[in-house]
N, C-alpha and C. Protein backbone atom coordinates (compact mmCIF):
# COMPACT_ATOMS: atom_id res chain seq x y z
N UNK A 1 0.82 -1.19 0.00
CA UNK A 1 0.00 0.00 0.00
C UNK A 1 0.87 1.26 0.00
N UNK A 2 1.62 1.65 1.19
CA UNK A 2 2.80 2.54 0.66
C UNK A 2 3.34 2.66 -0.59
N UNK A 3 4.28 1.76 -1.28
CA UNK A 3 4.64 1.83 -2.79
C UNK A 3 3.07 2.62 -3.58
N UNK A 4 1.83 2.49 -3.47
CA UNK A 4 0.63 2.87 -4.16
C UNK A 4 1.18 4.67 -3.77
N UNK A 5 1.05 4.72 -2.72
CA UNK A 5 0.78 5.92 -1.91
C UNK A 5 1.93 6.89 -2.50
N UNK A 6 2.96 5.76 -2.42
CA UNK A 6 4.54 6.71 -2.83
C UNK A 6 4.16 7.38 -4.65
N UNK A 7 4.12 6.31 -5.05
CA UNK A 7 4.01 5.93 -6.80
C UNK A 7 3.24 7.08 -6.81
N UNK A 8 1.94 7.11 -5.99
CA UNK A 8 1.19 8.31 -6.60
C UNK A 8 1.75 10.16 -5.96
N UNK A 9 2.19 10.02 -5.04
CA UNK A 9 3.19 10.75 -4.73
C UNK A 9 4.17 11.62 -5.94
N UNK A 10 5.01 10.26 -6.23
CA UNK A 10 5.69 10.75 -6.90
C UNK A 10 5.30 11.20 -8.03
N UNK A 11 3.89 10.39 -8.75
CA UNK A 11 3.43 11.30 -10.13
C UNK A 11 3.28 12.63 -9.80
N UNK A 12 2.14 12.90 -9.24
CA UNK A 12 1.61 14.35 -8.51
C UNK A 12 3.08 15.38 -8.49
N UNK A 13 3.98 14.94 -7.78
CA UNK A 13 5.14 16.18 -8.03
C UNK A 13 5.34 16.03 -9.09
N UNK A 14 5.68 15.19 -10.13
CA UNK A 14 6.35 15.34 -11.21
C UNK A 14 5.26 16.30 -12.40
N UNK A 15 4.22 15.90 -11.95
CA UNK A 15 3.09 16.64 -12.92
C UNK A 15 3.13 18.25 -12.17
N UNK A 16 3.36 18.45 -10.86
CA UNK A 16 3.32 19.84 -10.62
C UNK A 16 4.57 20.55 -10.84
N UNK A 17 5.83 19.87 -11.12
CA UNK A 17 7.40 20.35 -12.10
C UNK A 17 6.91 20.81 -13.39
N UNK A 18 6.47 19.71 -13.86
CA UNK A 18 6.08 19.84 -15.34
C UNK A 18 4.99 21.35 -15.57
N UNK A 19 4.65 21.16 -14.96
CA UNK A 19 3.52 22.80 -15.06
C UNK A 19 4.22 24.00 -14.20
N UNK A 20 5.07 23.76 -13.74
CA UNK A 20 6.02 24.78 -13.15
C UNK A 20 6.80 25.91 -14.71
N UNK A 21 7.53 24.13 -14.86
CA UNK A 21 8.58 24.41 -16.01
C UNK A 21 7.65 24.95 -16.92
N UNK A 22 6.67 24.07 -17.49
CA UNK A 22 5.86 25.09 -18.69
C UNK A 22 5.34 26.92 -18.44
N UNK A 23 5.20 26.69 -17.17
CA UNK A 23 4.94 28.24 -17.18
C UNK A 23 6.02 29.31 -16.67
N UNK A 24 7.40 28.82 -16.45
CA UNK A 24 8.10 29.69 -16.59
C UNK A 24 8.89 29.51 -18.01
N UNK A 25 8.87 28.40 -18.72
CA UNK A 25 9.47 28.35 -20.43
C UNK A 25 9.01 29.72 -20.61
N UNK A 26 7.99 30.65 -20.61
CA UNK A 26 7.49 31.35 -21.56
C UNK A 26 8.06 32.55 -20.99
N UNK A 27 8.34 33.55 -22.44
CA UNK A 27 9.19 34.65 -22.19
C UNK A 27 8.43 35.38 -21.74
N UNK A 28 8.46 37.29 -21.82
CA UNK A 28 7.83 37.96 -21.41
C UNK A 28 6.17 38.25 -21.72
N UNK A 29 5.47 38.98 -21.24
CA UNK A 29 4.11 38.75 -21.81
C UNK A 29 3.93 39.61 -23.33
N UNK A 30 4.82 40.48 -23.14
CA UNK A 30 4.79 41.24 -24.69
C UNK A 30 5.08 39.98 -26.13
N UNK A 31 6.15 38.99 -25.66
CA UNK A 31 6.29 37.94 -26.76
C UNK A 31 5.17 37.17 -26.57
N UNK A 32 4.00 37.01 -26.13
CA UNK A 32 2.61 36.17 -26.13
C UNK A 32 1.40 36.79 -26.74
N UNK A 33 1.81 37.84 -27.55
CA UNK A 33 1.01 38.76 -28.53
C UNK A 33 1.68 38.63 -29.81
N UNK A 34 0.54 38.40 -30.49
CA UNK A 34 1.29 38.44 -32.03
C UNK A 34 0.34 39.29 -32.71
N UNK A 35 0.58 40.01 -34.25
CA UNK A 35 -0.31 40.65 -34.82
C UNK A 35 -1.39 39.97 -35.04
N UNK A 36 -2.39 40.60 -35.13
CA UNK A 36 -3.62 40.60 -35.47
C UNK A 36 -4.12 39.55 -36.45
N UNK A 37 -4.73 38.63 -37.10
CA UNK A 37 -5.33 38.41 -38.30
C UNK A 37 -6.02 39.60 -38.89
N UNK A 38 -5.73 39.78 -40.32
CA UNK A 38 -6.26 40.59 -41.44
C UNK A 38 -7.38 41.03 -40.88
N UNK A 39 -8.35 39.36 -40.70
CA UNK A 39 -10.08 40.05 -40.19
C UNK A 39 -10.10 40.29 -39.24
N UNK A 40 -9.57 40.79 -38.11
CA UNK A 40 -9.26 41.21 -36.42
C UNK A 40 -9.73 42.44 -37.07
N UNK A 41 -10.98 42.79 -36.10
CA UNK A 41 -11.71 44.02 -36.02
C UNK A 41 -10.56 45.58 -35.00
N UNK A 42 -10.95 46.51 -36.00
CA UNK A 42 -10.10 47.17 -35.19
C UNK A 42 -10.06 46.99 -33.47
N UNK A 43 -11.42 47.32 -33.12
CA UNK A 43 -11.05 47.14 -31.61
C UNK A 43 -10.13 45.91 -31.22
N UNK A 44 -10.61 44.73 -31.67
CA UNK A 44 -8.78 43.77 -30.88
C UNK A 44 -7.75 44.33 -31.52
N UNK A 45 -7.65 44.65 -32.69
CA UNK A 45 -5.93 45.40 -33.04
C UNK A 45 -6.12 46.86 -31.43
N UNK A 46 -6.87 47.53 -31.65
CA UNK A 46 -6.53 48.67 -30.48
C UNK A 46 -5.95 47.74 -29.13
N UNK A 47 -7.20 46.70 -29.03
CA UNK A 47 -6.15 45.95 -27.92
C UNK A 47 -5.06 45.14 -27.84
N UNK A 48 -4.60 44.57 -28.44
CA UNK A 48 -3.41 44.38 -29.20
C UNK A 48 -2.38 45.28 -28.89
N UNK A 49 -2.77 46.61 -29.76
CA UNK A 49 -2.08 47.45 -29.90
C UNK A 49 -1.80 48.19 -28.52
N UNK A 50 -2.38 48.44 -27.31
CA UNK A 50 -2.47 48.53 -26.04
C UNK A 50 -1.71 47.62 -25.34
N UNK A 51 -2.08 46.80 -25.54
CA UNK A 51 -0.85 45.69 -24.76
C UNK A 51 0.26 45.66 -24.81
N UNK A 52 0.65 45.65 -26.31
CA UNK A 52 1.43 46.09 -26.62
C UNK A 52 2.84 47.24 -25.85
N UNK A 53 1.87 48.38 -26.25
CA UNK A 53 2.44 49.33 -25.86
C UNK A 53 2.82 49.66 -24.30
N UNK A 54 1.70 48.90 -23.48
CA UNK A 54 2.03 48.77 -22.31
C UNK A 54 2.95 47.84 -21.44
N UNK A 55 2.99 47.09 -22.15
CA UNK A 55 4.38 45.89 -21.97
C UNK A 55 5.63 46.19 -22.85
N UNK A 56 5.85 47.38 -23.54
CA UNK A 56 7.03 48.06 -24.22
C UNK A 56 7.03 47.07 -25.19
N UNK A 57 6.63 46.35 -25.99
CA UNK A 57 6.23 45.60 -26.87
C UNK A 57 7.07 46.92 -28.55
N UNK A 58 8.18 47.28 -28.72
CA UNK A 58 8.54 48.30 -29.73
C UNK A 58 7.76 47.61 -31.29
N UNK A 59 8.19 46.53 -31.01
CA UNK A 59 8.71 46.03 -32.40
C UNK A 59 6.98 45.91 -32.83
N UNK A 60 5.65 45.25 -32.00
CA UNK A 60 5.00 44.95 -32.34
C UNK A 60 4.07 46.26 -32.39
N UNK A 61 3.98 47.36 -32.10
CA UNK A 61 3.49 48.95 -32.10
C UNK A 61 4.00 49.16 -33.29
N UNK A 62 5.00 49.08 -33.52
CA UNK A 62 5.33 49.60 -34.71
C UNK A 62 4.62 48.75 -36.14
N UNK A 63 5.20 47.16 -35.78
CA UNK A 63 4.12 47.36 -36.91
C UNK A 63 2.77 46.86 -37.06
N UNK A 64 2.12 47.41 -36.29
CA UNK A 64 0.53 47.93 -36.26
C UNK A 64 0.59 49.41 -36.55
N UNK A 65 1.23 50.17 -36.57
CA UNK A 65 1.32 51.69 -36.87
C UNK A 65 1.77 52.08 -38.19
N UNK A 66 1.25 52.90 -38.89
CA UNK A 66 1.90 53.24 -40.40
C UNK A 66 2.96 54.15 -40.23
N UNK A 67 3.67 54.10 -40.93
CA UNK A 67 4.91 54.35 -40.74
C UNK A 67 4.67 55.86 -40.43
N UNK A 68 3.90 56.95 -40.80
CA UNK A 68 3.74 58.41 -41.00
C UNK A 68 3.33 58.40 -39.28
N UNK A 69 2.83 57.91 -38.53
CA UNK A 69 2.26 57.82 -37.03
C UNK A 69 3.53 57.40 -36.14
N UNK A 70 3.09 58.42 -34.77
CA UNK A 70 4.24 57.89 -33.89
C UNK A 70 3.75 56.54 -33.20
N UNK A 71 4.53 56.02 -32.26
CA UNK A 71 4.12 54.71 -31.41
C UNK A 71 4.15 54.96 -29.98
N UNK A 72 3.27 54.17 -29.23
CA UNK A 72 3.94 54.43 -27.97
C UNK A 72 4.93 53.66 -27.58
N UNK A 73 6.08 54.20 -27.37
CA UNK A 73 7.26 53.16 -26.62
C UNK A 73 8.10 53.79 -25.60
N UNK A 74 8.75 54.63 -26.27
CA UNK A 74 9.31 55.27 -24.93
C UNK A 74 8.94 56.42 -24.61
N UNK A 75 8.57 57.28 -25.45
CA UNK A 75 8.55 58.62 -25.09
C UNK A 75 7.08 59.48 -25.74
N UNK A 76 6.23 59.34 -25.01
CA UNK A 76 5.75 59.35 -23.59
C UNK A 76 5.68 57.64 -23.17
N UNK A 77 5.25 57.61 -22.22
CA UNK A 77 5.17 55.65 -22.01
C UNK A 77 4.03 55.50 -21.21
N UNK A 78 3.10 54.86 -22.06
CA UNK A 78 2.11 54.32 -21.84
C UNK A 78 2.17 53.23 -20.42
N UNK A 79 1.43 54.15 -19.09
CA UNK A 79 1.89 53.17 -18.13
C UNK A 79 0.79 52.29 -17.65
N UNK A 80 -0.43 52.81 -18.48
CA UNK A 80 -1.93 51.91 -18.27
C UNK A 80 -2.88 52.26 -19.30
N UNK A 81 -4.22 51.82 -19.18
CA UNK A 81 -5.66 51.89 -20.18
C UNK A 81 -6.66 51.33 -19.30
N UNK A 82 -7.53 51.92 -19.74
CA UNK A 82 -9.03 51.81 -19.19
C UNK A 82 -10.34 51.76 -20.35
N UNK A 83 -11.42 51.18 -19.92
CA UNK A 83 -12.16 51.38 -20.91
C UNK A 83 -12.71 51.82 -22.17
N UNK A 84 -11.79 50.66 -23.02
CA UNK A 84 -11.53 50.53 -24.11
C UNK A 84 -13.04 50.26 -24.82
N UNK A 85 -13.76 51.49 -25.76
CA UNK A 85 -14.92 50.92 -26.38
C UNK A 85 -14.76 50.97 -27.40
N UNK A 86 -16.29 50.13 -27.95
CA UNK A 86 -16.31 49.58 -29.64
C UNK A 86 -15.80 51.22 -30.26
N UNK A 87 -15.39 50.57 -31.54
CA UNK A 87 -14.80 51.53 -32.55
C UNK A 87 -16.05 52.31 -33.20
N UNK A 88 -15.73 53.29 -33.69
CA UNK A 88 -16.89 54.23 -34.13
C UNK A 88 -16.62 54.73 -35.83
N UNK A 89 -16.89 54.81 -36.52
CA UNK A 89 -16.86 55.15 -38.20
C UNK A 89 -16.49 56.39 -38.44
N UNK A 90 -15.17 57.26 -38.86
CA UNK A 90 -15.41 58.48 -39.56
C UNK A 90 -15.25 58.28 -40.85
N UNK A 91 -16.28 58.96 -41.94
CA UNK A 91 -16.29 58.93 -43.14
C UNK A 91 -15.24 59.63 -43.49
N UNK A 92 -14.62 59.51 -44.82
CA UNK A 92 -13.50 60.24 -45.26
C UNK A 92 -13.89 61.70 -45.60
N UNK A 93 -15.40 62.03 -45.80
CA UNK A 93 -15.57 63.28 -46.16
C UNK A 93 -15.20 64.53 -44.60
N UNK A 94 -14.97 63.19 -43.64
CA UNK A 94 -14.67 64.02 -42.15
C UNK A 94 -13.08 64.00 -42.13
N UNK A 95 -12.65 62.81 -42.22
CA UNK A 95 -11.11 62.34 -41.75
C UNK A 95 -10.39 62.51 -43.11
N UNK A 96 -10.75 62.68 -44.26
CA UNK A 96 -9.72 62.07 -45.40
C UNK A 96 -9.71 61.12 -45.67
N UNK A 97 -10.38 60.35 -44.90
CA UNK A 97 -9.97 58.91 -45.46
C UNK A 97 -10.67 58.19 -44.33
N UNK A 98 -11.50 56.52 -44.98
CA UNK A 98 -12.29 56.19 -43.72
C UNK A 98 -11.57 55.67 -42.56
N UNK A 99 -11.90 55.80 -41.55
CA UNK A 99 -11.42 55.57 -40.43
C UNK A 99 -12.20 54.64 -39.13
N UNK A 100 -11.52 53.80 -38.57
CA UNK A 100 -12.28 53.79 -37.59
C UNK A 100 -11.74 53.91 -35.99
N UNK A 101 -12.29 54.39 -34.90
CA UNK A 101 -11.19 55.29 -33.94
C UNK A 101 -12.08 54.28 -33.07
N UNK A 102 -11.18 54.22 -31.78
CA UNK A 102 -11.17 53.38 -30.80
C UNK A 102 -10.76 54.96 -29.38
N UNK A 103 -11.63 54.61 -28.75
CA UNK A 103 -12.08 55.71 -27.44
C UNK A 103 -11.75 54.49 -26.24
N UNK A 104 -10.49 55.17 -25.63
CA UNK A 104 -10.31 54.64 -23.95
C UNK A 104 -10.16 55.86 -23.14
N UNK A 105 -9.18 55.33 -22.05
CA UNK A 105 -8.49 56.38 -21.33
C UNK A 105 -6.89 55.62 -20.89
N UNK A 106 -6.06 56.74 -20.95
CA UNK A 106 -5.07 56.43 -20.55
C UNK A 106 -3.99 56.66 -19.11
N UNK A 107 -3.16 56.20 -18.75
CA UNK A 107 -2.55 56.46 -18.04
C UNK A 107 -0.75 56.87 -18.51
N UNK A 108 -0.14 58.19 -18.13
CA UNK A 108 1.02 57.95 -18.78
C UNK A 108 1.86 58.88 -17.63
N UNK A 109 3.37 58.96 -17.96
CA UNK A 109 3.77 59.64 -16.82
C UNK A 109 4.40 60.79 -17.72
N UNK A 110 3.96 61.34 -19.13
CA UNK A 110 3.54 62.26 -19.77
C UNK A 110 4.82 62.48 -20.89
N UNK A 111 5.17 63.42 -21.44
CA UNK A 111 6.14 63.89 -22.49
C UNK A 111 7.33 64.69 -22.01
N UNK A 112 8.71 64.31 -22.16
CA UNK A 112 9.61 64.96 -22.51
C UNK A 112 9.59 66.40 -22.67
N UNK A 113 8.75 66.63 -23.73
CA UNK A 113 8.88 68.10 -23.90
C UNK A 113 7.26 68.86 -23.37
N UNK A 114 6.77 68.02 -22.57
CA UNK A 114 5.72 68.89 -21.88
C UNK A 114 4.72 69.13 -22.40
N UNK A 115 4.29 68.44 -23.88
CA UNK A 115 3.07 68.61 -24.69
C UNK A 115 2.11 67.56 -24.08
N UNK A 116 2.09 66.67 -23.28
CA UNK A 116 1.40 65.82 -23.13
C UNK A 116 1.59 65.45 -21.05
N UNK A 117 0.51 65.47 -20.36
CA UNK A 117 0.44 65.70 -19.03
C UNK A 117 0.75 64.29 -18.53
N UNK A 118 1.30 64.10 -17.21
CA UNK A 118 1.23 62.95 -16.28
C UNK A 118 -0.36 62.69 -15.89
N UNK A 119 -0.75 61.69 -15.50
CA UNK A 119 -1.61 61.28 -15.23
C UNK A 119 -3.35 60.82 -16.10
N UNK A 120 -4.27 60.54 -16.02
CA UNK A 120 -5.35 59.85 -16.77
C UNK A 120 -5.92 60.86 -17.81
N UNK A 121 -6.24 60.49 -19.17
CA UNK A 121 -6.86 61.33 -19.86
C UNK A 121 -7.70 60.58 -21.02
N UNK A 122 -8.29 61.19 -21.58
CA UNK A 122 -8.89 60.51 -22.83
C UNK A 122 -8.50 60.18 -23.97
N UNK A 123 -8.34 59.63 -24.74
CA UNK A 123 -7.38 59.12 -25.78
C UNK A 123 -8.38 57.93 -26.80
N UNK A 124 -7.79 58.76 -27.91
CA UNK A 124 -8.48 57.56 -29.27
C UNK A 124 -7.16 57.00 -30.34
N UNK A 125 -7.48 55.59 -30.89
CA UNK A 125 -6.18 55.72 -31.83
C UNK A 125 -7.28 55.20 -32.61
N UNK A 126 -6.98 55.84 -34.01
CA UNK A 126 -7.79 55.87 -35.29
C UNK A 126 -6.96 54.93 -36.70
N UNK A 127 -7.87 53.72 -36.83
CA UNK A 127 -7.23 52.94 -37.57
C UNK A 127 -7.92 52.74 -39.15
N UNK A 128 -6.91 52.99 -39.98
CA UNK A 128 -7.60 52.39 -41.65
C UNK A 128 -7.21 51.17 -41.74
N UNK A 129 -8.01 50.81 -42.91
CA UNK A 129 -7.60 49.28 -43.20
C UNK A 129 -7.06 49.04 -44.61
N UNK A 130 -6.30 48.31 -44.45
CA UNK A 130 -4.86 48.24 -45.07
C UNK A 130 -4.96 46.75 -45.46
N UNK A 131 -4.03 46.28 -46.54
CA UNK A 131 -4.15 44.98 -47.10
C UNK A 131 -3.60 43.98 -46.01
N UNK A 132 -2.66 44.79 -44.90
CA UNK A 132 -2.17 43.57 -43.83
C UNK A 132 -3.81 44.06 -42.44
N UNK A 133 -4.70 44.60 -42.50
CA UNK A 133 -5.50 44.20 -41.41
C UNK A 133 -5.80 45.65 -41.02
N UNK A 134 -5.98 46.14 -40.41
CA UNK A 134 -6.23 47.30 -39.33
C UNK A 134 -4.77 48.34 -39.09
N UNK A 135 -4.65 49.49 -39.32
CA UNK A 135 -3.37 49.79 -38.92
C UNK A 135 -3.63 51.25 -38.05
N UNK A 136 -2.75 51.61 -37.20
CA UNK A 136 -2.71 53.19 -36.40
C UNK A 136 -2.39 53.82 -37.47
N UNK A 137 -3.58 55.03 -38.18
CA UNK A 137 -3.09 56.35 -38.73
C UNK A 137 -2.87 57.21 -38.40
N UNK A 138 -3.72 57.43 -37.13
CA UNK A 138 -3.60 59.08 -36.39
C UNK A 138 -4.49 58.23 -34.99
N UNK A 139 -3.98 59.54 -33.90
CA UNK A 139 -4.32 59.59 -32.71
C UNK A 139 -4.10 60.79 -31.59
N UNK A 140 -4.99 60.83 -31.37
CA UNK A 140 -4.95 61.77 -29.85
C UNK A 140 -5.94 61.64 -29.00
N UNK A 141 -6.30 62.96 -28.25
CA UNK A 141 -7.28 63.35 -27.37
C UNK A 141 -8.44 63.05 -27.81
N UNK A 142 -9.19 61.82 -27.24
CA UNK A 142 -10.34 61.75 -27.55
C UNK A 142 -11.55 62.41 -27.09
């Protein structure tokens, strides 16, 4: 009966190693985001793109962002987000071009050169769609 007791013993740790090891194998949480699929509605690219930016994620902000748009990475640095809602339609006869903008709020500890404040504010990032999926064209104060 012991040997039963041990045997099962010893599975039980070896199965709680094994789920140890698997969950520290994995790198940071920014490498557990990948881009978007094509049909990923803007709002998951905004979140995406949020996560992103909040886990310093450079490489993957950037390319969700068109090249003419800044990113968030370092400067200012995105240090949180809040209620992230559905995306809303501007026609191009408003924006230039159709758009669809994503309304949260942010948290940041603000700009370098003082154009942009420490602490919570409103914020939209406005995405066209592009042959790779959803991309950041423009953004600010929502």
């Amino acid at each position: 009966m012991t040997g039963v007791v041990r045997r099962l013993a010893c599975v039980l740790m070896l199965t709680f190693l094994a789920g140890v090891l698997v969950a520290c194998s994995g790198t940071s949480k920014a490498a557990d985001v990948s881009i978007p699929p094509v049909a990923a509605s803007p709002e998951r690219v905004a979140r995406v793109y949020l996560h992103a930016a909040l886990t310093s994620d450079c490489k993957l902000t950037a390319e969700l962002t068109l090249p003419h748009a800044w990113t968030w990475c370092h400067d200012p640095k995105l240090l949180d987000y809040r209620g992230v809602r559905p995306p809303y339609y501007v026609p191009a006869s408003n924006a230039g071009r159709n758009e669809e903008c994503v309304q949260f709020e942010m948290y940041t500890h603000g700009s370098s050169d003082g154009t942009m404040p420490t602490g919570w504010q409103p914020w939209e990032l406005c995405f066209v769609k592009t042959h790779a999926g959803w991309r950041l064209y423009d953004q600010g104060q929502g």
